[in-house]
PDB file of N, CA and C in Angstrom:
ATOM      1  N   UNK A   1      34.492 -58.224   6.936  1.00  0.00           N
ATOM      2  CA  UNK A   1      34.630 -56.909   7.514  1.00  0.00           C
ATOM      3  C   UNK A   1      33.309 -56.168   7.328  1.00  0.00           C
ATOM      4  N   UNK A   2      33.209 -55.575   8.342  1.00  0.00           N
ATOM      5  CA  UNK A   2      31.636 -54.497   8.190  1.00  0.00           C
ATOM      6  C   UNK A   2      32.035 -53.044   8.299  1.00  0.00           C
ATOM      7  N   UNK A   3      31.692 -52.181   7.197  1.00  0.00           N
ATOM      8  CA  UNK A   3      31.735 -50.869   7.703  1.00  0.00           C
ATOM      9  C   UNK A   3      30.255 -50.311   7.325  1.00  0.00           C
ATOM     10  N   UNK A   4      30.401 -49.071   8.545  1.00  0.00           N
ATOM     11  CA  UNK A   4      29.281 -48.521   8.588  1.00  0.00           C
ATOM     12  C   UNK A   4      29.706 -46.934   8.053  1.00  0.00           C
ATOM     13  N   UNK A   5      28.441 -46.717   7.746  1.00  0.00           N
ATOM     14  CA  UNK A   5      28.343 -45.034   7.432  1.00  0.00           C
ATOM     15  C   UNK A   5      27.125 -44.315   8.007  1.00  0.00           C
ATOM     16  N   UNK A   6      27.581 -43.148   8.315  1.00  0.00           N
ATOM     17  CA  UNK A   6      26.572 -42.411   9.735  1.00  0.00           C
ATOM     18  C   UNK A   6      26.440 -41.383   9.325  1.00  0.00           C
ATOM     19  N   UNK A   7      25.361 -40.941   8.787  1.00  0.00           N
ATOM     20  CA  UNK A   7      24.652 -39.294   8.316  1.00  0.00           C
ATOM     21  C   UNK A   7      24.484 -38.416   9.337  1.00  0.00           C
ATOM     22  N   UNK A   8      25.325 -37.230   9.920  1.00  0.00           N
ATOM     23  CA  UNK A   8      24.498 -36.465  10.821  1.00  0.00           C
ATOM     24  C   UNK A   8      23.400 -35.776  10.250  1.00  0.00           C
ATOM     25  N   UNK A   9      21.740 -35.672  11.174  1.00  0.00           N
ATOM     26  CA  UNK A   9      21.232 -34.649  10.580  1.00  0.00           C
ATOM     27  C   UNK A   9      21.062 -33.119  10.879  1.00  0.00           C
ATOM     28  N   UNK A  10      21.495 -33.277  11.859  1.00  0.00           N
ATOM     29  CA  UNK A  10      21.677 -31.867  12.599  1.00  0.00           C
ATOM     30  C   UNK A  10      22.775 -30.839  12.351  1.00  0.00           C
ATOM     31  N   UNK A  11      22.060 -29.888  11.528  1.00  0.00           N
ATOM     32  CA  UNK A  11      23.568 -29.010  11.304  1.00  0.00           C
ATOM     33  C   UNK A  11      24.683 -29.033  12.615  1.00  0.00           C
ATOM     34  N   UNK A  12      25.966 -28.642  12.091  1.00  0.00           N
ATOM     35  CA  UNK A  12      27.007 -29.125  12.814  1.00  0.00           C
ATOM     36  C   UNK A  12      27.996 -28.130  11.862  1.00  0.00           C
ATOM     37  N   UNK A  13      28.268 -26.767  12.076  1.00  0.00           N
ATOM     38  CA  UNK A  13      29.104 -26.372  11.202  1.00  0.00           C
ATOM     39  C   UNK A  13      30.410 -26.385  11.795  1.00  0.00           C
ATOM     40  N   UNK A  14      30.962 -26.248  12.784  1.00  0.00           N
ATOM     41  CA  UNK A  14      31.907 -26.296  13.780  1.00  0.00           C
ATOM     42  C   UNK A  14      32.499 -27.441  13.602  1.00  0.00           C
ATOM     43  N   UNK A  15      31.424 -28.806  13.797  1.00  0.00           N
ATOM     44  CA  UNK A  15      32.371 -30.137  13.475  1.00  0.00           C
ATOM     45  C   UNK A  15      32.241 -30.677  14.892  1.00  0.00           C
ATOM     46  N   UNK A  16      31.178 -30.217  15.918  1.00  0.00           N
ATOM     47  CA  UNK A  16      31.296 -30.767  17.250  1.00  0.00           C
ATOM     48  C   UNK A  16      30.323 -31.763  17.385  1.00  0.00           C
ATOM     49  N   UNK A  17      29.984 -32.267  16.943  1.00  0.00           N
ATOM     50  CA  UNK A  17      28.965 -32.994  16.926  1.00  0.00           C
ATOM     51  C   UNK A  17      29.881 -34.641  15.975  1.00  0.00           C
ATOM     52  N   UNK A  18      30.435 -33.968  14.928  1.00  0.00           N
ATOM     53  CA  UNK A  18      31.136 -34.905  14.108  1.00  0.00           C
ATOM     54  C   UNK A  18      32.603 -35.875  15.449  1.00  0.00           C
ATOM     55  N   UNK A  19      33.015 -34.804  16.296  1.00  0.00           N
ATOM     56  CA  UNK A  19      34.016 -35.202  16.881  1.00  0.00           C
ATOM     57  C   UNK A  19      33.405 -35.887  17.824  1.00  0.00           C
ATOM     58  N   UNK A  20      32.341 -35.788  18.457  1.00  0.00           N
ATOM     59  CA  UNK A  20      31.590 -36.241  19.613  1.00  0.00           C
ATOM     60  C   UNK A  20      31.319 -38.041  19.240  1.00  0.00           C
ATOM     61  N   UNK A  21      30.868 -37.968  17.743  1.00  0.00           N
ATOM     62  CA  UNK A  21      30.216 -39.173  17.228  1.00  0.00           C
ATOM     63  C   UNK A  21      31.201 -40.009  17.214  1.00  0.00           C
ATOM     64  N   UNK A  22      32.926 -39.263  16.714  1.00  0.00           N
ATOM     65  CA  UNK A  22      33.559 -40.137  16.764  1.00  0.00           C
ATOM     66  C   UNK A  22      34.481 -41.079  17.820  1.00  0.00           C
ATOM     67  N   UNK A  23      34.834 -39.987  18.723  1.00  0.00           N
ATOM     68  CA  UNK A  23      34.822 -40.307  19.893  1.00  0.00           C
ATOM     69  C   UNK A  23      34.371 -41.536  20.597  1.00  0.00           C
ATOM     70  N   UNK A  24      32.337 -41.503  20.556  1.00  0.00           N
ATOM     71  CA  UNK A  24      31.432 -42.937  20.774  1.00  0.00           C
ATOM     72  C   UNK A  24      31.934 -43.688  20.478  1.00  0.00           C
ATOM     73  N   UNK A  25      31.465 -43.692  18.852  1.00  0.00           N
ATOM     74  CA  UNK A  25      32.016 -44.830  18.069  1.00  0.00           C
ATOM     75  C   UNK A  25      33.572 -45.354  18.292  1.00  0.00           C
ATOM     76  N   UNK A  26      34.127 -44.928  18.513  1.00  0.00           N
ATOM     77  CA  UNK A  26      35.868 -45.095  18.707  1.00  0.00           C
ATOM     78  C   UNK A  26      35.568 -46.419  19.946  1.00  0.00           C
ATOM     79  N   UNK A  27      35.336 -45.393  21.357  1.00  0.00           N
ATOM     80  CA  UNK A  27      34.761 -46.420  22.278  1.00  0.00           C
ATOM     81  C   UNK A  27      34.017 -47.493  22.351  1.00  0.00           C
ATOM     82  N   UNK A  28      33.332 -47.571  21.601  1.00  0.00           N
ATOM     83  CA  UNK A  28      32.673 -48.700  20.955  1.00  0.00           C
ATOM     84  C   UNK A  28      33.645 -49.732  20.191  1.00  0.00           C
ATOM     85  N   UNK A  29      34.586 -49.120  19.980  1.00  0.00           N
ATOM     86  CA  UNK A  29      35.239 -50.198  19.268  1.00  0.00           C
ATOM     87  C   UNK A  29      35.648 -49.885  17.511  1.00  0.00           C
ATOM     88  N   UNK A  30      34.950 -48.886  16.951  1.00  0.00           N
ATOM     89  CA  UNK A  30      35.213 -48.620  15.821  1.00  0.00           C
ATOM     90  C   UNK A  30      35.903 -47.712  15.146  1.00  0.00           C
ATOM     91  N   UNK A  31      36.506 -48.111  14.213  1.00  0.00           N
ATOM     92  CA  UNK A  31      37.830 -47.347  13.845  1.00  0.00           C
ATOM     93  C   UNK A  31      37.506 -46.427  12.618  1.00  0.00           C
ATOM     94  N   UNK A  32      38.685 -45.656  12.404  1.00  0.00           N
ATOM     95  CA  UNK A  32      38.203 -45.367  11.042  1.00  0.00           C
ATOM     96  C   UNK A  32      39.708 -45.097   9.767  1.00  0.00           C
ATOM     97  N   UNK A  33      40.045 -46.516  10.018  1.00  0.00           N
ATOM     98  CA  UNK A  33      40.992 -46.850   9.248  1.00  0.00           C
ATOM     99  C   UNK A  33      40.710 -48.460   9.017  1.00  0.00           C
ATOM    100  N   UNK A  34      41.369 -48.456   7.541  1.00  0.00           N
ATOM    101  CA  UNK A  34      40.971 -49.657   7.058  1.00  0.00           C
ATOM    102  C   UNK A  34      42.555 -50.740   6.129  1.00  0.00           C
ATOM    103  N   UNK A  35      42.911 -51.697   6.309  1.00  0.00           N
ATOM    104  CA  UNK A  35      44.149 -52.323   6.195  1.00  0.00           C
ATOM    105  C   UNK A  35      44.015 -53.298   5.035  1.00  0.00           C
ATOM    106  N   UNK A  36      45.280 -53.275   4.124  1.00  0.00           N
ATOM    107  CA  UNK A  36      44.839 -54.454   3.078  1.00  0.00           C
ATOM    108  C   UNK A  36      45.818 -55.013   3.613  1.00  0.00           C
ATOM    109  N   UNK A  37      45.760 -56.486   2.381  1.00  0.00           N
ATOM    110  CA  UNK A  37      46.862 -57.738   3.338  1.00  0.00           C
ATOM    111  C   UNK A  37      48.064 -57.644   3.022  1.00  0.00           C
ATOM    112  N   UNK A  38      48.429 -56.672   2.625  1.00  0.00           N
ATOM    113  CA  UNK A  38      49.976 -56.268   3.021  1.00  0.00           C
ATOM    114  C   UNK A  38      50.639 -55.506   4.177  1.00  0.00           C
ATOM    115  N   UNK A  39      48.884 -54.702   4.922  1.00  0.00           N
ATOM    116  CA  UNK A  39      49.716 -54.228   6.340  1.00  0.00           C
ATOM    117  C   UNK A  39      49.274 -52.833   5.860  1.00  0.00           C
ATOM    118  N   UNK A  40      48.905 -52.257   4.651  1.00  0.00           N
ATOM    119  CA  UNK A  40      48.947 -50.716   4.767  1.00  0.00           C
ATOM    120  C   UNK A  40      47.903 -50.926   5.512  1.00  0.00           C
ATOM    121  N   UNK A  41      48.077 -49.437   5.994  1.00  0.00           N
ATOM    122  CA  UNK A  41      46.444 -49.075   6.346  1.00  0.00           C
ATOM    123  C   UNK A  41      46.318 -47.489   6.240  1.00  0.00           C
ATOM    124  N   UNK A  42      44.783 -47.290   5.472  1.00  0.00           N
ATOM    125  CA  UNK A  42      44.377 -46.155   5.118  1.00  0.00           C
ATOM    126  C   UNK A  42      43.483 -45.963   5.762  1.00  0.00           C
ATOM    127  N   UNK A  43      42.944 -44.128   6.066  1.00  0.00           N
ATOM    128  CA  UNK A  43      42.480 -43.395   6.436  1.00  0.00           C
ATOM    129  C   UNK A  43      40.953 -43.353   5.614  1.00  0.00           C
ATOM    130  N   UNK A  44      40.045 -43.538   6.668  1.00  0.00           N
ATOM    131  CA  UNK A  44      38.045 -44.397   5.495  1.00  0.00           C
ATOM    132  C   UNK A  44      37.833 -42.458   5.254  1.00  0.00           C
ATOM    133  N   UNK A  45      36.902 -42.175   4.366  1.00  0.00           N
ATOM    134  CA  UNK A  45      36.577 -41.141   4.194  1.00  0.00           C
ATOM    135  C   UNK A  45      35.292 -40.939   5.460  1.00  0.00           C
ATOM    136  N   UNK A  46      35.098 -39.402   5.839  1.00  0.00           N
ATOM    137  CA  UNK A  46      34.500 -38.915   6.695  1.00  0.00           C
ATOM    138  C   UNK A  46      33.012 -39.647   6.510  1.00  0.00           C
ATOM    139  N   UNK A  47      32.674 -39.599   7.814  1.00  0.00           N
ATOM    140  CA  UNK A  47      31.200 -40.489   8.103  1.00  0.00           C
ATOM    141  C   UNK A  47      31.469 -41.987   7.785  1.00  0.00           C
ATOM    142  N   UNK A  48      33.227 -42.560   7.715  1.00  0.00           N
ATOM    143  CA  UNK A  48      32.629 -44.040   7.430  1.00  0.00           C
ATOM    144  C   UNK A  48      33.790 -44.631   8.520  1.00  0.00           C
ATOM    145  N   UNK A  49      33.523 -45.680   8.986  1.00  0.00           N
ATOM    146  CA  UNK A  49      34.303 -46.352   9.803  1.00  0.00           C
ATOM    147  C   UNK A  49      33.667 -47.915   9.723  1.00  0.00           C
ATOM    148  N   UNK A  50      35.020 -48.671  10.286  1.00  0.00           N
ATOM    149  CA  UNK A  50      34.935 -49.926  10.323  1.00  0.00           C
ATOM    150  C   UNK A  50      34.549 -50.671  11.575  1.00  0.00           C
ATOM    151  N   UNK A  51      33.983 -51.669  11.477  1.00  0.00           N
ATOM    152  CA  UNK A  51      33.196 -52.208  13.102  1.00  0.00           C
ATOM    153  C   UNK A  51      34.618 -53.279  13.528  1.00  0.00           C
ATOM    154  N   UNK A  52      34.364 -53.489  14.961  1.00  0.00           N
ATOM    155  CA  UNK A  52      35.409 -54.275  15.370  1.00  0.00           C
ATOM    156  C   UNK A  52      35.474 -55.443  14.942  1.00  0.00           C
ATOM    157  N   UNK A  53      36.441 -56.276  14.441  1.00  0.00           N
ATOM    158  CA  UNK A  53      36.691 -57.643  13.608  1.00  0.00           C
ATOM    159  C   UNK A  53      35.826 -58.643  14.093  1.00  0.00           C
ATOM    160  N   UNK A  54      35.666 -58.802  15.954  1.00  0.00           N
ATOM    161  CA  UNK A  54      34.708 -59.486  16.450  1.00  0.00           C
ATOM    162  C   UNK A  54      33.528 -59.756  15.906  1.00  0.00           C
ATOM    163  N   UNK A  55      33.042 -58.692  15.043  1.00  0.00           N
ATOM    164  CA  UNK A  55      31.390 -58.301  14.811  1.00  0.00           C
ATOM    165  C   UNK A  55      31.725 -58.729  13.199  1.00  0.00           C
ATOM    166  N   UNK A  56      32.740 -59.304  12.936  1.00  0.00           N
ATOM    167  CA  UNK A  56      32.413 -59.531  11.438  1.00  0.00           C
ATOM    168  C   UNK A  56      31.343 -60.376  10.735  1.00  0.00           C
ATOM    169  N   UNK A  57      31.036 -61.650  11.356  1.00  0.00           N
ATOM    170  CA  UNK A  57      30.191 -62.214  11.348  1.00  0.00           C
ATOM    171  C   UNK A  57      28.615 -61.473  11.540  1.00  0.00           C
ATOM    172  N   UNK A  58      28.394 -60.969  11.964  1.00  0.00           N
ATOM    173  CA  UNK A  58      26.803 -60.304  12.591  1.00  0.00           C
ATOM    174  C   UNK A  58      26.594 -59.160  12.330  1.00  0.00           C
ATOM    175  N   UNK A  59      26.051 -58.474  11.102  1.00  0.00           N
ATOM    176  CA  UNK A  59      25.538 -57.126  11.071  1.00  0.00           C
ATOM    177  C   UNK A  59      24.931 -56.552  11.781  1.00  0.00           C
ATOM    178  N   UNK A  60      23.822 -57.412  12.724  1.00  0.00           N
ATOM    179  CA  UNK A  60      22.829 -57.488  13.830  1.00  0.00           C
ATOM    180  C   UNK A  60      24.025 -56.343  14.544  1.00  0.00           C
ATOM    181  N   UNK A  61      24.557 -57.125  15.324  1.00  0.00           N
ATOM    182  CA  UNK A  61      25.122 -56.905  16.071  1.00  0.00           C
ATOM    183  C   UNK A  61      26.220 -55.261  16.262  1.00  0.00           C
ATOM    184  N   UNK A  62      26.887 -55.549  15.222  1.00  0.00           N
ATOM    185  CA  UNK A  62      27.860 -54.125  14.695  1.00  0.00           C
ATOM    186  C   UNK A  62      26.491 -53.102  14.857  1.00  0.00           C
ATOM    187  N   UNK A  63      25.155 -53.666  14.013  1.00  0.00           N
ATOM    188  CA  UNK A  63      24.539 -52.173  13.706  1.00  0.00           C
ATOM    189  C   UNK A  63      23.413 -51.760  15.297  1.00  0.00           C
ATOM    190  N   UNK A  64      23.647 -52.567  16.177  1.00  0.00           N
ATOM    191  CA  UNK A  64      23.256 -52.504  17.223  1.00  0.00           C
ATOM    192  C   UNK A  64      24.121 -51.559  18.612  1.00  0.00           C
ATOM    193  N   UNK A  65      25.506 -52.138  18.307  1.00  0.00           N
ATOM    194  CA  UNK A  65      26.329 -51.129  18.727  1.00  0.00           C
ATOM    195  C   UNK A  65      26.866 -50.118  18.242  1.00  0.00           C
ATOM    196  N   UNK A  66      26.596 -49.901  16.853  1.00  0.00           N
ATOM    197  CA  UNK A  66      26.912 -48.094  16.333  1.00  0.00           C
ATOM    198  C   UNK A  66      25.548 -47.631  16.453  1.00  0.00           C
ATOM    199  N   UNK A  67      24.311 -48.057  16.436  1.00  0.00           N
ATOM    200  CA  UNK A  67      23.187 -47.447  16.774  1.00  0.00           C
ATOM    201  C   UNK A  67      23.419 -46.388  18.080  1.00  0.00           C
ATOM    202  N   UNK A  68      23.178 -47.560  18.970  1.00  0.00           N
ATOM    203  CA  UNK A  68      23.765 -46.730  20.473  1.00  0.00           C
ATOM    204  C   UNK A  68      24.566 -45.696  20.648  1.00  0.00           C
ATOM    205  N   UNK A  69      25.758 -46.188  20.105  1.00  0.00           N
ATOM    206  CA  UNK A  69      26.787 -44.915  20.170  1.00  0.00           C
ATOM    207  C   UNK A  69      26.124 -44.194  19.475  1.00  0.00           C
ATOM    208  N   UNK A  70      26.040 -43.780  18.217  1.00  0.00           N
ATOM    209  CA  UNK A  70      25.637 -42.661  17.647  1.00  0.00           C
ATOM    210  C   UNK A  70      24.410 -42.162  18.333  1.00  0.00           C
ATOM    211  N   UNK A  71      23.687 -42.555  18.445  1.00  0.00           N
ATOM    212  CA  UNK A  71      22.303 -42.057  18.634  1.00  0.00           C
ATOM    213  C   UNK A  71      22.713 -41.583  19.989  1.00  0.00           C
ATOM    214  N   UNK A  72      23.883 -41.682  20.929  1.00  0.00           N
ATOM    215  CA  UNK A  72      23.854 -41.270  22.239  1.00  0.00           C
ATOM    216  C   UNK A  72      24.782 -39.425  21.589  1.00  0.00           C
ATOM    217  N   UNK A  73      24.422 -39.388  20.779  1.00  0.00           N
ATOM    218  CA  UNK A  73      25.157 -38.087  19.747  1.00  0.00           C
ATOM    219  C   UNK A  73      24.184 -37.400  19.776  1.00  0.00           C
ATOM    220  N   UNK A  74      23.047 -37.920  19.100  1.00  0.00           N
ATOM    221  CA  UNK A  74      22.795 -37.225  17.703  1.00  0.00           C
ATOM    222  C   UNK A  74      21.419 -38.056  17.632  1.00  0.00           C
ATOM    223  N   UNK A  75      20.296 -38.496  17.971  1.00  0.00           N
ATOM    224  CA  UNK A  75      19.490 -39.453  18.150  1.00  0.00           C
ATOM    225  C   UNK A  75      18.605 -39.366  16.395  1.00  0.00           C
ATOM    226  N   UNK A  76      18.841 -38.236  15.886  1.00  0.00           N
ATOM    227  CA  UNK A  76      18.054 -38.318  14.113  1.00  0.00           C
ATOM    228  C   UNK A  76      19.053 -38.895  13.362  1.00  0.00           C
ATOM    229  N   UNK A  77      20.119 -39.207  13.189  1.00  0.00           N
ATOM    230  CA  UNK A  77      21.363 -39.204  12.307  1.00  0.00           C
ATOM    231  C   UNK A  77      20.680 -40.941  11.931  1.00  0.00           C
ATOM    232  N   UNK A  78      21.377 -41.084  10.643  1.00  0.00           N
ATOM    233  CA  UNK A  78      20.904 -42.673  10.036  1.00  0.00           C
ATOM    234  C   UNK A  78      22.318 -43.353   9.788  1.00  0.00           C
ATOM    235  N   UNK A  79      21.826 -44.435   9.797  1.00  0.00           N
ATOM    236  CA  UNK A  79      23.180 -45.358   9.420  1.00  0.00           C
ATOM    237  C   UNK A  79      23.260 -46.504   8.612  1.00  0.00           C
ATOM    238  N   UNK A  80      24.417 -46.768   8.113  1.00  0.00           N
ATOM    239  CA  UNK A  80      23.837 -47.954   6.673  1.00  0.00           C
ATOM    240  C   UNK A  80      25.430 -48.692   7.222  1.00  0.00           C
ATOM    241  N   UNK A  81      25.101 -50.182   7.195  1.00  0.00           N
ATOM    242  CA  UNK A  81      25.741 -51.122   7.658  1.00  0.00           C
ATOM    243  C   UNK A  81      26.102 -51.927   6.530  1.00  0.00           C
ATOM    244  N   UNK A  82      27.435 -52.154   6.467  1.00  0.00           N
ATOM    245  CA  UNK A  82      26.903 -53.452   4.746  1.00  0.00           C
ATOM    246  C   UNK A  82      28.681 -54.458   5.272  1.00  0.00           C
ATOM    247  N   UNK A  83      28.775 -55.520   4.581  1.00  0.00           N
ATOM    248  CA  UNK A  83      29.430 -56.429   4.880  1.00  0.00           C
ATOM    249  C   UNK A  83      30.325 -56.403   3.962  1.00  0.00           C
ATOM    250  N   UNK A  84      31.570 -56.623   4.028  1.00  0.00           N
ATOM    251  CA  UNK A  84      32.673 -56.197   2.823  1.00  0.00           C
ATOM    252  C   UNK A  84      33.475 -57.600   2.713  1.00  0.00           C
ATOM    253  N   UNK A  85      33.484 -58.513   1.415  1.00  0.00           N
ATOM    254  CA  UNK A  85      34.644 -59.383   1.479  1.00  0.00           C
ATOM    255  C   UNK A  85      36.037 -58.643   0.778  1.00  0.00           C
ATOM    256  N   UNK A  86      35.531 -57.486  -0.196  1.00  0.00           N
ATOM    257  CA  UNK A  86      36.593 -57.060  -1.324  1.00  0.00           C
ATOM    258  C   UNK A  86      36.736 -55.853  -1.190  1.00  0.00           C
ATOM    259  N   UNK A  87      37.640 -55.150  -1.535  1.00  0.00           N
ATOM    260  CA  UNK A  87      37.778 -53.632  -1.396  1.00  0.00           C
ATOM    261  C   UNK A  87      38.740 -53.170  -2.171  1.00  0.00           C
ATOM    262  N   UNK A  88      38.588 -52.035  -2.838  1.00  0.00           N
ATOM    263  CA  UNK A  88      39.365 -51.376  -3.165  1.00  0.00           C
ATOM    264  C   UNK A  88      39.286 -49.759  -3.095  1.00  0.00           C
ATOM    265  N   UNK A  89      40.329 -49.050  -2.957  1.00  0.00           N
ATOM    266  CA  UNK A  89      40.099 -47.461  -2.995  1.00  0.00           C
ATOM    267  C   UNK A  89      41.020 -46.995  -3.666  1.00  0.00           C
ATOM    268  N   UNK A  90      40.965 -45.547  -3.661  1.00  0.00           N
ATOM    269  CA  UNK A  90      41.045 -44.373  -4.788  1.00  0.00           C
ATOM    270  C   UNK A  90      41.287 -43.366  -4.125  1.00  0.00           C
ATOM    271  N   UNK A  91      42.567 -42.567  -4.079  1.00  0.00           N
ATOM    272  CA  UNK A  91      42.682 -41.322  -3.437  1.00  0.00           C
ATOM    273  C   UNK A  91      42.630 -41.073  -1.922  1.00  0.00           C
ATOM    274  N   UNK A  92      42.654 -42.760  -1.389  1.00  0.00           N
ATOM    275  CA  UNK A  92      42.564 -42.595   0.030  1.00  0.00           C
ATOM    276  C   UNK A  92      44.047 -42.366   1.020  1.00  0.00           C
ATOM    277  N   UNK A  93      44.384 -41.781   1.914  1.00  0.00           N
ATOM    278  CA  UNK A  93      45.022 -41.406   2.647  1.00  0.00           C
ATOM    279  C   UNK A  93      46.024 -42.131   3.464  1.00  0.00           C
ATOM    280  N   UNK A  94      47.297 -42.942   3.249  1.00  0.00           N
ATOM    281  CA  UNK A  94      48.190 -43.847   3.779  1.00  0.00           C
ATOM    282  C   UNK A  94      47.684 -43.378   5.238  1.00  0.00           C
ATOM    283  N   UNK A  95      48.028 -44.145   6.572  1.00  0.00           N
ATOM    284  CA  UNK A  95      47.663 -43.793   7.745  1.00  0.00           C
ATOM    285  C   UNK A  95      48.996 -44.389   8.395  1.00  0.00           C
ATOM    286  N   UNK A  96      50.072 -43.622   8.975  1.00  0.00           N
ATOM    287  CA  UNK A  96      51.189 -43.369   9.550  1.00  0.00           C
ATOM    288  C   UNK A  96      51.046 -44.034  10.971  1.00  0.00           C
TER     289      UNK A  96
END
């Protein structure tokens, strides 16, 4: 699994810019909920989402298509890509 995380740098106090990004990214394929192997699935904390399962294999690739999307946002904002076999969380949000 790959998730990414996306810094806006452009103030954004409203949150329109945040909804815009997610939106892209959505269309792109990326979510921002994350499932263990029992089926839950939780709600990723703000600025992080998961790339489509397709792209698990290829960071290349995932960070090639959240580039685009985002940057069709927000073209300063940065992004950090990393590859996940294990996970665990803390205080995160069941997703209904």
């Amino acid at each position: 699994m790959i998730l990414l995380r996306v810094e806006l740098r452009e103030d954004d106090p409203e949150g329109r810019l945040q909804q815009r990004l997610e939106a892209a990214l959505h269309e792109a394929g990326f979510a921002k909920t994350i499932q263990r192997p029992d089926g839950t699935r939780f709600k990723l904390p703000a600025g992080e989402y998961r790339a489509p399962e397709e792209m698990a294999p290829s960071l290349r690739a995932a960070r090639d298509l959240a580039t685009a999307a985002a940057r069709s946002v927000e073209p300063a904002c940065a992004l950090l890509l990393t590859q996940v076999e294990e996970w665990v969380g803390v205080g995160l949000k069941v997703k209904m």
